[in-house]
N, C-alpha and C. Protein backbone atom coordinates (compact mmCIF):
# COMPACT_ATOMS: atom_id res chain seq x y z
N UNK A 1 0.86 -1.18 0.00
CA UNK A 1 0.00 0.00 0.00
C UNK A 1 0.90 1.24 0.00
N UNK A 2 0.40 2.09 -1.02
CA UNK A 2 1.30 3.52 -0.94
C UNK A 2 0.82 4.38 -0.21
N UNK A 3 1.68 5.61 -0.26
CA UNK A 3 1.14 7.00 0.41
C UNK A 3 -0.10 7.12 -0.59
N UNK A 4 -0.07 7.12 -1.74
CA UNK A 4 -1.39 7.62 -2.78
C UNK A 4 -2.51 6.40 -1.98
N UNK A 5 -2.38 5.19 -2.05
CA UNK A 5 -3.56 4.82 -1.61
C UNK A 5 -3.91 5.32 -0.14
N UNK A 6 -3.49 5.34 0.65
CA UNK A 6 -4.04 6.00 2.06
C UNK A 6 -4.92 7.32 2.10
N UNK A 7 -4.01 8.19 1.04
CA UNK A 7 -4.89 9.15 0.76
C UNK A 7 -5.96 9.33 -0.13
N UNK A 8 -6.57 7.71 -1.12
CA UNK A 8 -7.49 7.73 -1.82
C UNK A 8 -8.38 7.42 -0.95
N UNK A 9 -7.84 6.40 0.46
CA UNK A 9 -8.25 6.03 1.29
C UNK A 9 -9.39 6.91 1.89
N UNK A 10 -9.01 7.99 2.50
CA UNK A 10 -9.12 8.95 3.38
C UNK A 10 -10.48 9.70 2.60
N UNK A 11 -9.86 9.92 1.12
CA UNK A 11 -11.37 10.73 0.51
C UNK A 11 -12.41 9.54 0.33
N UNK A 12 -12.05 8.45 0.01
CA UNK A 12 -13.59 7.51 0.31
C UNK A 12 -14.04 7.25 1.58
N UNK A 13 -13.24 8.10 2.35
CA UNK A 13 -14.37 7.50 3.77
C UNK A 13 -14.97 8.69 3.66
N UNK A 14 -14.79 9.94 3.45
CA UNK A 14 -15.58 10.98 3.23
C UNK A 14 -16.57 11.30 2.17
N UNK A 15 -16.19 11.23 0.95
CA UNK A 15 -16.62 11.19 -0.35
C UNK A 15 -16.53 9.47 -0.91
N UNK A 16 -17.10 8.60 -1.02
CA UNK A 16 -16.66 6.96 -1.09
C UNK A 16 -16.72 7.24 -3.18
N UNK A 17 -17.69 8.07 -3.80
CA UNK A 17 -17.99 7.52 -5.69
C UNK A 17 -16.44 8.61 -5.69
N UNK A 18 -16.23 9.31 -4.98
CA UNK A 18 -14.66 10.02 -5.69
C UNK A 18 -13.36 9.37 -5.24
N UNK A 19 -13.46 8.36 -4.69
CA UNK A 19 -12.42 7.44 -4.10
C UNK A 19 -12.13 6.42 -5.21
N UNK A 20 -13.76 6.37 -5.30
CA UNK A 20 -13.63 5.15 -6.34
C UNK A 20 -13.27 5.50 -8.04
N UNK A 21 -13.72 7.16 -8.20
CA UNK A 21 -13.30 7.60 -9.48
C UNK A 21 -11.86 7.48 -9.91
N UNK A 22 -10.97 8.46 -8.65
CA UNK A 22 -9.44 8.38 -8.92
C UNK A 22 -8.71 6.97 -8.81
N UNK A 23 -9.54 5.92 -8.67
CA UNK A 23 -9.01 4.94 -8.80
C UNK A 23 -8.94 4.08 -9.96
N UNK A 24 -10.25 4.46 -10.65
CA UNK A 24 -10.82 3.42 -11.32
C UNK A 24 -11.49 4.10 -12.94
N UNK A 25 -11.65 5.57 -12.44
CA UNK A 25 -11.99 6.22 -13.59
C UNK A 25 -13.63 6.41 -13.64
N UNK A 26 -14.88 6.29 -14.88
CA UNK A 26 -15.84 6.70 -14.73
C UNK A 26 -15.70 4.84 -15.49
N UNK A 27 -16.20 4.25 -14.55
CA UNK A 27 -16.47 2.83 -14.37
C UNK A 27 -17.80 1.90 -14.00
N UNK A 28 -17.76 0.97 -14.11
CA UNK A 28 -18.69 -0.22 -13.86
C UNK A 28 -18.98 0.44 -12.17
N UNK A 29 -17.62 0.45 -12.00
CA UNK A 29 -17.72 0.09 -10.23
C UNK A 29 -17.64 1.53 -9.43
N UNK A 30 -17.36 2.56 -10.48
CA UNK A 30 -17.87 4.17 -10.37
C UNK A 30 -19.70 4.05 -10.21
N UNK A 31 -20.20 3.92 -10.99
CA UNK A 31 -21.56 3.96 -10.95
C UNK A 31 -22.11 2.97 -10.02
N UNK A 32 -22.01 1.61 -9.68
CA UNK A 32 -22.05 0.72 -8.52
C UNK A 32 -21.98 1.53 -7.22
N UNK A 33 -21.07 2.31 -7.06
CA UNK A 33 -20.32 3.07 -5.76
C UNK A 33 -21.74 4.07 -5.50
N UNK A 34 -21.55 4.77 -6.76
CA UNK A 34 -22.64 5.89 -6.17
C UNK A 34 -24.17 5.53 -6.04
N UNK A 35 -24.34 4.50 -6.91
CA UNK A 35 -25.99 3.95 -6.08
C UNK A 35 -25.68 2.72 -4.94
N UNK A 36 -24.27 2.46 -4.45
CA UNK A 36 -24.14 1.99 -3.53
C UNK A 36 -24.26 3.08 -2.14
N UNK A 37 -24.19 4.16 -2.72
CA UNK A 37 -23.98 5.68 -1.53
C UNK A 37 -25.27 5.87 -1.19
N UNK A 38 -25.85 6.41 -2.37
CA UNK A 38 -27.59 6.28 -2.35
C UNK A 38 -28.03 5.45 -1.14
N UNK A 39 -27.83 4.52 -1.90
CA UNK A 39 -28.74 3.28 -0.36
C UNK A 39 -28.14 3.44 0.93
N UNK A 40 -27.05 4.10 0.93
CA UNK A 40 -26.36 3.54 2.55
C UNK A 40 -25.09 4.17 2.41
N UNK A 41 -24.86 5.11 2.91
CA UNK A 41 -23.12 5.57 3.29
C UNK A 41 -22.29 4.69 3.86
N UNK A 42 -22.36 3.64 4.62
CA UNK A 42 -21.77 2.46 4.89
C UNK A 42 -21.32 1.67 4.01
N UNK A 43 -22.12 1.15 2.82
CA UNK A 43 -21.77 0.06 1.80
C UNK A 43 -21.13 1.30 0.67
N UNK A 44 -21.16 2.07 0.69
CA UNK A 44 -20.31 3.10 -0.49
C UNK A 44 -18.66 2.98 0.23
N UNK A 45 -19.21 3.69 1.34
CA UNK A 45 -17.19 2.88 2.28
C UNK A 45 -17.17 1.69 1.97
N UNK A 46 -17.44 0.86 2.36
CA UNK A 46 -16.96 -0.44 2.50
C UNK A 46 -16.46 -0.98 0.50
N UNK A 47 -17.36 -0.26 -0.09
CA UNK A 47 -17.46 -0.73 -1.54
C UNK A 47 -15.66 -0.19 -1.81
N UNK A 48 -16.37 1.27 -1.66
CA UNK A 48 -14.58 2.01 -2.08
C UNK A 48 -13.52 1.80 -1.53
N UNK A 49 -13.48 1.08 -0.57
CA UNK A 49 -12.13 0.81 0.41
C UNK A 49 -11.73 -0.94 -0.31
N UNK A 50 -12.60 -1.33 -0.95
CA UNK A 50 -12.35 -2.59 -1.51
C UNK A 50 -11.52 -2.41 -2.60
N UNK A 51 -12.25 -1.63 -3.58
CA UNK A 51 -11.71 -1.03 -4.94
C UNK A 51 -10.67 -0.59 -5.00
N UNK A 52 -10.26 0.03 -3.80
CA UNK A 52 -8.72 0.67 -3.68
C UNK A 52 -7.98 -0.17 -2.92
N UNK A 53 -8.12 -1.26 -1.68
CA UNK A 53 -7.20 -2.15 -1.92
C UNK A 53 -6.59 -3.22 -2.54
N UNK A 54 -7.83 -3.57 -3.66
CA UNK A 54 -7.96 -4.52 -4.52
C UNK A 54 -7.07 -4.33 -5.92
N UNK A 55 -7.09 -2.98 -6.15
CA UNK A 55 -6.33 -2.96 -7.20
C UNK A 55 -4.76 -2.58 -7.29
């Protein structure tokens, strides 16, 4: 894990679909994220913290 991921880190616990943008771009799992936010600010973290350690 780098310094860049900690700090992609940090904006998806705040912002989770812009965590997942600078990671991933305007994506499958961009649009997933933000109607994952919709339903629940919990599963948008949990979604974006996946996406960014996963890749």
């Amino acid at each position: 894990m780098t310094c860049g991921d900690i700090i992609k880190i940090i904006i998806a616990i705040i912002l989770p679909p812009l965590g997942v943008f600078l990671e991933t771009g305007c994506s499958g799992a961009f649009l997933l994220n933000i109607l994952l936010t919709i339903l629940g600010y919990i599963p948008g973290i949990i979604h974006a913290v996946y996406i960014i350690t996963t890749r």
